[in-house]
C-alpha atoms as a PDB file:
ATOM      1  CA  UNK A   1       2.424 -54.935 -45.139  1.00  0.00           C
ATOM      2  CA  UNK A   2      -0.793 -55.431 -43.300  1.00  0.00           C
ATOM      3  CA  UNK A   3      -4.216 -53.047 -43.788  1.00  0.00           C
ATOM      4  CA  UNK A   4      -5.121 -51.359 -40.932  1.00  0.00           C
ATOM      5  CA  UNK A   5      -8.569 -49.749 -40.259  1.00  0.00           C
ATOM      6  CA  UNK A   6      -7.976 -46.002 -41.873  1.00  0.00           C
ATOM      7  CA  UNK A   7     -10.349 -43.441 -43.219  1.00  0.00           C
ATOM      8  CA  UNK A   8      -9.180 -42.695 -46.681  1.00  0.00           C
ATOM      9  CA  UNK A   9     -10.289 -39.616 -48.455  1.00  0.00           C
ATOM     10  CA  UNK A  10     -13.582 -39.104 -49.598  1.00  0.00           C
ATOM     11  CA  UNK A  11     -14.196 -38.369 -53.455  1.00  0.00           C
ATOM     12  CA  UNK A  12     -17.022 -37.946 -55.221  1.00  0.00           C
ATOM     13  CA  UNK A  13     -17.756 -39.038 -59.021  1.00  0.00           C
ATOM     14  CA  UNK A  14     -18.740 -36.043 -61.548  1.00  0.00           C
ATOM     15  CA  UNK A  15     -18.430 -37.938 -64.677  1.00  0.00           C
ATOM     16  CA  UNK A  16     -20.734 -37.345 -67.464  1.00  0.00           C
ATOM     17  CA  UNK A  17     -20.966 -41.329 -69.516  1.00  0.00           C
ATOM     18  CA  UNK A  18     -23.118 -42.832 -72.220  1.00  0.00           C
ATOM     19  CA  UNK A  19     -24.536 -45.783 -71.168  1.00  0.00           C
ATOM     20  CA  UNK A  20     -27.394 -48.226 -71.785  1.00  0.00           C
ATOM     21  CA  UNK A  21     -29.115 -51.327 -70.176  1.00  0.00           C
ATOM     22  CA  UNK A  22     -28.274 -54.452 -71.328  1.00  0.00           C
ATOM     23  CA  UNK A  23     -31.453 -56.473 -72.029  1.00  0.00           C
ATOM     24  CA  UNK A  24     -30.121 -59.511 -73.819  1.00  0.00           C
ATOM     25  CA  UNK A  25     -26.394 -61.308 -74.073  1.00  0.00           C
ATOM     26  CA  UNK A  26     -25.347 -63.577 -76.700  1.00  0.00           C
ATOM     27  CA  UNK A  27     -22.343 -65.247 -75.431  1.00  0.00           C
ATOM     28  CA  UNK A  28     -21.472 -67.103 -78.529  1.00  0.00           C
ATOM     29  CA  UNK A  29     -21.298 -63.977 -80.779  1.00  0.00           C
ATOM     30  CA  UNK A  30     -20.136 -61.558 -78.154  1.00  0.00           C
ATOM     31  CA  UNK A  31     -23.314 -59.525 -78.609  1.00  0.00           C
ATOM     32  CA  UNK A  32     -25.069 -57.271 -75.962  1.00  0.00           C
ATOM     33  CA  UNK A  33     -28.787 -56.190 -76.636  1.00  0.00           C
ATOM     34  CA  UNK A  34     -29.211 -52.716 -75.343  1.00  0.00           C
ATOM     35  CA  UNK A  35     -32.321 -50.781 -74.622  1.00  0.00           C
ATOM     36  CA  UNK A  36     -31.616 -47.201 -75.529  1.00  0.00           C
ATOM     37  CA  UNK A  37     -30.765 -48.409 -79.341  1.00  0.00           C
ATOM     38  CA  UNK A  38     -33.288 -51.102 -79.574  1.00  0.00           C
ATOM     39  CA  UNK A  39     -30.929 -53.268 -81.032  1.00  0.00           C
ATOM     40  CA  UNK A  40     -27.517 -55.504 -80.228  1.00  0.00           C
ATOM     41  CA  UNK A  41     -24.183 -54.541 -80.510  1.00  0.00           C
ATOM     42  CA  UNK A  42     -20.404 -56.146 -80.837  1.00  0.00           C
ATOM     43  CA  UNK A  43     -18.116 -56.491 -78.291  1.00  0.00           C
ATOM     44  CA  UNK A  44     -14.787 -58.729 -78.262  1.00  0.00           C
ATOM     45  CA  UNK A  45     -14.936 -62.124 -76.273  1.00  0.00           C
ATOM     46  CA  UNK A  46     -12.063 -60.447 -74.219  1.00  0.00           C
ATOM     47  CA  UNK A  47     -14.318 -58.027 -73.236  1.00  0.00           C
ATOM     48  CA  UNK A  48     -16.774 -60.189 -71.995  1.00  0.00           C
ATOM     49  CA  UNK A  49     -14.466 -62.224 -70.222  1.00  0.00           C
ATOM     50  CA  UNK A  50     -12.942 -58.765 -68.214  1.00  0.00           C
ATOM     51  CA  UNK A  51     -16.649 -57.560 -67.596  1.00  0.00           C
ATOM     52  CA  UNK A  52     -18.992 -60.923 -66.838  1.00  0.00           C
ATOM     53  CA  UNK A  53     -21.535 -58.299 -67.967  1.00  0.00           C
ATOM     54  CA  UNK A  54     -25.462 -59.617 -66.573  1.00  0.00           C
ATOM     55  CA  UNK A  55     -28.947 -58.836 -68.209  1.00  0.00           C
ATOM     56  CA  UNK A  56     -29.835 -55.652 -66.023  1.00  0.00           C
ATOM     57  CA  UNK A  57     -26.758 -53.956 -65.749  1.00  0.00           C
ATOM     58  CA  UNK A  58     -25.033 -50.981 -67.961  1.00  0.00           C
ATOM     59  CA  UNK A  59     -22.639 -51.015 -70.974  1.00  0.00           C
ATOM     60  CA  UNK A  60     -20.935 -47.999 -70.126  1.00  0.00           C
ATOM     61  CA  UNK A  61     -18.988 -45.463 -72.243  1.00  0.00           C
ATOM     62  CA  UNK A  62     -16.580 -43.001 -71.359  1.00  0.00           C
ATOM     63  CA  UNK A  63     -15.532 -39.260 -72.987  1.00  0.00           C
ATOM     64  CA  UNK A  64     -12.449 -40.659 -74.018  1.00  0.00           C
ATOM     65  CA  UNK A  65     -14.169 -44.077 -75.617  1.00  0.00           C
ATOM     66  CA  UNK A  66     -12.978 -47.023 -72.703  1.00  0.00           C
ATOM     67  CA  UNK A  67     -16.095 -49.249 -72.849  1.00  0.00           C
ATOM     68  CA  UNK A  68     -17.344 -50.848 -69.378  1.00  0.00           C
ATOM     69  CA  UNK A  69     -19.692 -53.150 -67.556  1.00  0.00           C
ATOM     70  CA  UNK A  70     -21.777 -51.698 -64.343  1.00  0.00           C
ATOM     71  CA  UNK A  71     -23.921 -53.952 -62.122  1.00  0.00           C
ATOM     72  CA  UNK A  72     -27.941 -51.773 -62.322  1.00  0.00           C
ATOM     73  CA  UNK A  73     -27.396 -50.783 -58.206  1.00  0.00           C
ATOM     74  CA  UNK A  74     -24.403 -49.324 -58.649  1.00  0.00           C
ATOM     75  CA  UNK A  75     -24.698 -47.522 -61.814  1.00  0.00           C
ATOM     76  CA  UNK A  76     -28.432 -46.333 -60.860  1.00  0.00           C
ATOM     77  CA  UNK A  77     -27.287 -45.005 -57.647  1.00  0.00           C
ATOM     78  CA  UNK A  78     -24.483 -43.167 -59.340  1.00  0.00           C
ATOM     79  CA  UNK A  79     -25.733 -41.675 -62.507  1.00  0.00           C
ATOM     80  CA  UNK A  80     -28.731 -40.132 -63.292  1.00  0.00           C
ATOM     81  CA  UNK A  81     -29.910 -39.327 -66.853  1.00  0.00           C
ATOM     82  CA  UNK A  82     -29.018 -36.210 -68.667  1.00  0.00           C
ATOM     83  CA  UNK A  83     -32.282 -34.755 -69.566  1.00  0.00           C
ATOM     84  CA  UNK A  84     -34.144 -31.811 -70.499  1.00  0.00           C
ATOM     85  CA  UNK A  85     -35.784 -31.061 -67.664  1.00  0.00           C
ATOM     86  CA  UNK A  86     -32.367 -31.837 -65.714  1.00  0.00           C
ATOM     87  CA  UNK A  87     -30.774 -29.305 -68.078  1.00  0.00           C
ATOM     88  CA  UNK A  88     -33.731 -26.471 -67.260  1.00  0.00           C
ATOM     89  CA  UNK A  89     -32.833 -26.686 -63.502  1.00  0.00           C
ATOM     90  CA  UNK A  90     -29.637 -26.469 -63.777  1.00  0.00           C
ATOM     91  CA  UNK A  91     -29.967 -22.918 -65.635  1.00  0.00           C
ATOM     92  CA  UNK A  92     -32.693 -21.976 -63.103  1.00  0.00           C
ATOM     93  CA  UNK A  93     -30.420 -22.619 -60.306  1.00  0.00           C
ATOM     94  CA  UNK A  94     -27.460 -20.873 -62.482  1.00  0.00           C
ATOM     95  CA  UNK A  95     -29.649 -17.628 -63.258  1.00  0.00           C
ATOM     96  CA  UNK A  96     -30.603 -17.194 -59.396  1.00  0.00           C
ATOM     97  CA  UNK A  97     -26.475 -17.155 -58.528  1.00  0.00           C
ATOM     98  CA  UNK A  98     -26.227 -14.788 -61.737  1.00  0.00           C
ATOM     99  CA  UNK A  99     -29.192 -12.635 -60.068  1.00  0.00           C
ATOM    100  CA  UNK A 100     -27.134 -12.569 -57.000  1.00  0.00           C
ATOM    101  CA  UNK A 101     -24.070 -11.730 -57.779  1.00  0.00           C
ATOM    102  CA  UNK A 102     -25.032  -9.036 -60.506  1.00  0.00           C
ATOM    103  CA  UNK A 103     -26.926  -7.681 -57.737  1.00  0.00           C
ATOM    104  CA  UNK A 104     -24.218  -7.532 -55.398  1.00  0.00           C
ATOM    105  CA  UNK A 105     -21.585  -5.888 -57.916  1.00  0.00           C
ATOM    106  CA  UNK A 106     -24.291  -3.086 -58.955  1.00  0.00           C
ATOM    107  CA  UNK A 107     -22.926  -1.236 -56.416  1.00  0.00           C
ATOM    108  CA  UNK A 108     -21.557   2.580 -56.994  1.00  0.00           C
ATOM    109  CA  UNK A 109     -17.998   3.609 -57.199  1.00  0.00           C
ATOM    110  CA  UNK A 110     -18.428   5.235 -53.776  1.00  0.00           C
ATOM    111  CA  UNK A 111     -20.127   2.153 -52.241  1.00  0.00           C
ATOM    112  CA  UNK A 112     -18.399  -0.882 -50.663  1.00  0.00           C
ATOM    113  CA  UNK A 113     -18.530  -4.623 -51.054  1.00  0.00           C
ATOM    114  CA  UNK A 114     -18.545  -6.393 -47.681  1.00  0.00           C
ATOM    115  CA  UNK A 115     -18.148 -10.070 -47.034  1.00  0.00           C
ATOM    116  CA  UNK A 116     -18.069 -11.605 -43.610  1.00  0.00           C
ATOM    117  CA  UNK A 117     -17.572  -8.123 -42.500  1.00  0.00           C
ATOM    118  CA  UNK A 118     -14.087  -8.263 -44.589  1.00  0.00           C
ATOM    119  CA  UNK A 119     -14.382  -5.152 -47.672  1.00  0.00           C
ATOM    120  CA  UNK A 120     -13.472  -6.743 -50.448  1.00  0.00           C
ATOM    121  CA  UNK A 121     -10.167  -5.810 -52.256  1.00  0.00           C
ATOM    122  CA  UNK A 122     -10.150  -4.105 -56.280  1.00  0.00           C
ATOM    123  CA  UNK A 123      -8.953  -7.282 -57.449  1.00  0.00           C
ATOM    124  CA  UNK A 124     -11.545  -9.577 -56.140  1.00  0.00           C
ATOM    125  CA  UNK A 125     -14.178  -7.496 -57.533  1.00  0.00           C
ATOM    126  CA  UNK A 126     -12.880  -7.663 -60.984  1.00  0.00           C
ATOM    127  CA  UNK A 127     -12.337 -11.315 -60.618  1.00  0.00           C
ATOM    128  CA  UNK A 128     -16.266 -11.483 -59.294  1.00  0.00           C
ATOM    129  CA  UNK A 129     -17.216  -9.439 -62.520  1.00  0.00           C
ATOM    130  CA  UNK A 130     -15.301 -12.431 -64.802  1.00  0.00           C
ATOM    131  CA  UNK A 131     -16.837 -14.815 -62.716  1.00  0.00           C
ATOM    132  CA  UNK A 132     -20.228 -13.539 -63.879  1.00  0.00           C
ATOM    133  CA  UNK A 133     -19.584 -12.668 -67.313  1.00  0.00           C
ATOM    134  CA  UNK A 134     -18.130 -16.562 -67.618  1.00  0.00           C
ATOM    135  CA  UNK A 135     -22.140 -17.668 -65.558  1.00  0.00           C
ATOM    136  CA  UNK A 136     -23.539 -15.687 -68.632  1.00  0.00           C
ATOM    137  CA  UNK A 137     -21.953 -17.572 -70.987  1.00  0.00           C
ATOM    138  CA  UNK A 138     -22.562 -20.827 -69.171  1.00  0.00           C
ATOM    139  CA  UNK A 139     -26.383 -19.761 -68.882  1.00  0.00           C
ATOM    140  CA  UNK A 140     -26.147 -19.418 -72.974  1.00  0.00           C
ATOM    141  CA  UNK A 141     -24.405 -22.425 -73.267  1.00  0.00           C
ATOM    142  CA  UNK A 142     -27.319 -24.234 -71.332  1.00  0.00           C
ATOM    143  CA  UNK A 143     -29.831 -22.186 -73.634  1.00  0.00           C
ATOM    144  CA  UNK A 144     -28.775 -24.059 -76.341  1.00  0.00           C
ATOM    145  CA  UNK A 145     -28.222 -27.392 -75.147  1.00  0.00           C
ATOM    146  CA  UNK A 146     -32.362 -26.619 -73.842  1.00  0.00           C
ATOM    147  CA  UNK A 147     -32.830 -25.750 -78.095  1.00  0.00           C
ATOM    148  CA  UNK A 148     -31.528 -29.555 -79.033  1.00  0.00           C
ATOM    149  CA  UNK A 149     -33.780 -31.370 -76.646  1.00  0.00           C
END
C-alpha cells in the first residue's frame, strides 16, 4: 500500500512528565548526569542503545514510570515547567470562570437562564451548579498545591 498526501487528525499533548536535562553521559557505565538532581543516575545499556540520548536533551519520565529520551527542541517546545507561579494563574483564571458562572446561576426562582437565546432546561442548571461546586473544589485543590511550593 502506498502513502498518499492526507491530513490526519490533529491532537494535542496534555501530559504532565518529570524530566531533567542531561548534562553529562557516561557510556561505559550507562550513566546520565542530570541537572535538576545535581548528580548521575543508572540506566541499562539497552536503554541507551533504544534512546542514543545527547548532552542537551531530556531524560523523561512518565505517570506510569516508562523512562525516555527527548531531543532539547522538541521537549522545550512541548513542555513547560510546572511551577508556582504557573500554578497561581491557573487558579486566577479558574476563580474568574467560578465568578462567572456563580454569577450567572444567582438568579431567582422566577428568573430565567438564557443561552444563545435558547432558556436553559432544569437539568442543565443543576448540572451547571455540579459543575461549579466540582471548580470549587478544583480551586482548593490548587490552594494547596500553591501551600507546597
Amino acid at each position: 500500500m502506498s502513502q498518499t498526501a492526507v491530513e490526519l487528525p490533529l491532537y494535542q499533548c496534555h501530559k504532565q512528565v518529570r524530566a531533567a536535562k542531561i548534562t553529562g553521559i557516561d557510556h561505559q557505565d550507562s550513566l546520565l548526569a542530570l541537572n535538576a538532581i545535581e548528580g548521575w543516575i543508572q540506566v541499562t545499556s539497552e536503554w541507551m542503545q533504544k534512546h542514543n540520548p545527547g548532552i542537551g536533551g531530556y531524560y523523561v519520565q512518565y505517570a506510569d514510570g516508562y523512562t525516555s529520551y527527548s531531543p532539547a527542541q522538541a521537549f522545550e517546545e512541548n513542555y513547560t515547567p510546572i511551577t508556582e507561579d504557573c500554578v497561581r494563574k491557573e487558579k486566577e483564571l479558574l476563580e474568574s470562570e467560578i465568578k462567572f458562572l456563580a454569577m450567572l446561576l444567582s438568579i431567582t426562582p422566577q428568573q430565567t437562564i438564557h443561552i444563545n437565546k435558547r432558556k436553559l432546561l432544569p437539568q442543565e442548571i443543576n448540572l451547571m451548579r455540579l459543575q461549579l461546586d466540582a471548580m470549587r473544589l478544583y480551586a482548593h485543590i490548587l490552594d494547596q498545591r500553591i501551600a507546597t511550593f
